[in-house]
Protein backbone atom coordinates (compact mmCIF):
# COMPACT_ATOMS: atom_id res chain seq x y z
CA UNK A 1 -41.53 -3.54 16.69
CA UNK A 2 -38.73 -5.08 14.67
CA UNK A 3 -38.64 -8.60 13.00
CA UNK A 4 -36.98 -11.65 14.74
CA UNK A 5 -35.04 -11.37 11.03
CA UNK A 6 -34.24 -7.67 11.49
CA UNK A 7 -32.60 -8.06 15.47
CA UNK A 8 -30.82 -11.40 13.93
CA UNK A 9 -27.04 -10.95 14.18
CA UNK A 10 -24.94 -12.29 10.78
CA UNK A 11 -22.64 -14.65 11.19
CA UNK A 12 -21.36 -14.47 7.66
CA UNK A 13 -18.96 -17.39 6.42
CA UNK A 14 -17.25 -17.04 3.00
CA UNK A 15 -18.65 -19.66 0.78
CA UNK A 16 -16.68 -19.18 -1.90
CA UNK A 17 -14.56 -16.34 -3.41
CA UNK A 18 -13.38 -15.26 -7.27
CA UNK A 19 -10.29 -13.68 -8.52
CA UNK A 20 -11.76 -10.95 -11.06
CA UNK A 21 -10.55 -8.38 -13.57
CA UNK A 22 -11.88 -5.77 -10.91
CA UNK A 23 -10.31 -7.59 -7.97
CA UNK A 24 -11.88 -10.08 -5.21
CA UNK A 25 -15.36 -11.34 -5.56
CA UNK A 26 -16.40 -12.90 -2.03
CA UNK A 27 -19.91 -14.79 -1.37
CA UNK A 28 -20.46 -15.15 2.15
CA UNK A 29 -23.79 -17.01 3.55
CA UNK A 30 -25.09 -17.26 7.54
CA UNK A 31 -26.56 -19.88 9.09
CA UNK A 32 -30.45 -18.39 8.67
CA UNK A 33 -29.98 -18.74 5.08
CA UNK A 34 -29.28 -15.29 4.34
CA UNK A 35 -26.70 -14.22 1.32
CA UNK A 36 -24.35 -11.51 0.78
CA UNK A 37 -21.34 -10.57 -1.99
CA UNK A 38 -18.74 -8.33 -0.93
CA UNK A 39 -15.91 -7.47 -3.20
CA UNK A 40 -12.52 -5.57 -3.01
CA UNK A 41 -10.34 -3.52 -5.43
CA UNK A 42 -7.69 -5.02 -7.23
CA UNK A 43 -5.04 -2.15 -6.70
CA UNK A 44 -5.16 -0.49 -4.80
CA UNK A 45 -6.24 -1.44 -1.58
CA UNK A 46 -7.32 1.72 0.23
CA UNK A 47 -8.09 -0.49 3.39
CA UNK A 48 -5.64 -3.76 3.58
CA UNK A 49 -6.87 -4.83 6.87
CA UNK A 50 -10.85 -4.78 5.78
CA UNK A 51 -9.49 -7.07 2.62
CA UNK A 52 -7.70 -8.85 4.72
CA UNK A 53 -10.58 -9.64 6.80
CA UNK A 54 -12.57 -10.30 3.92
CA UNK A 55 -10.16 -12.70 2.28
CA UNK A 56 -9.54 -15.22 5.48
C-alpha cells in the first residue's frame, strides 16, 4: 500500500532560479516541503516549450 507521501501530487513553485555557464539552474519547492532542481541547456534548446515552462 503506498505512502500518503508517495500518492501526494507536486505542486512545484520555482523558488528561485540561476543563470549558469551550463544554462538555467531552477529550484522549485511544494507546499509539503518537498525540493527539487531542474535545469536546462544553454544552447541549444532541444525542447523550447519544456524551458519555457520551466522558466515562468
Amino acid at each position: 500500500m503506498p505512502t500518503r507521501e508517495e500518492v501526494h501530487r507536486h505542486r512545484w513553485q520555482v523558488s528561485s532560479s540561476h543563470q549558469v555557464s551550463e544554462g538555467l539552474l531552477v529550484y522549485l519547492r511544494c507546499a509539503c516541503g518537498r525540493w527539487r532542481v531542474t535545469s536546462t541547456p544553454a544552447y541549444p534548446v532541444a525542447y523550447p516549450e519544456v524551458a519555457g515552462e520551466i522558466g515562468a
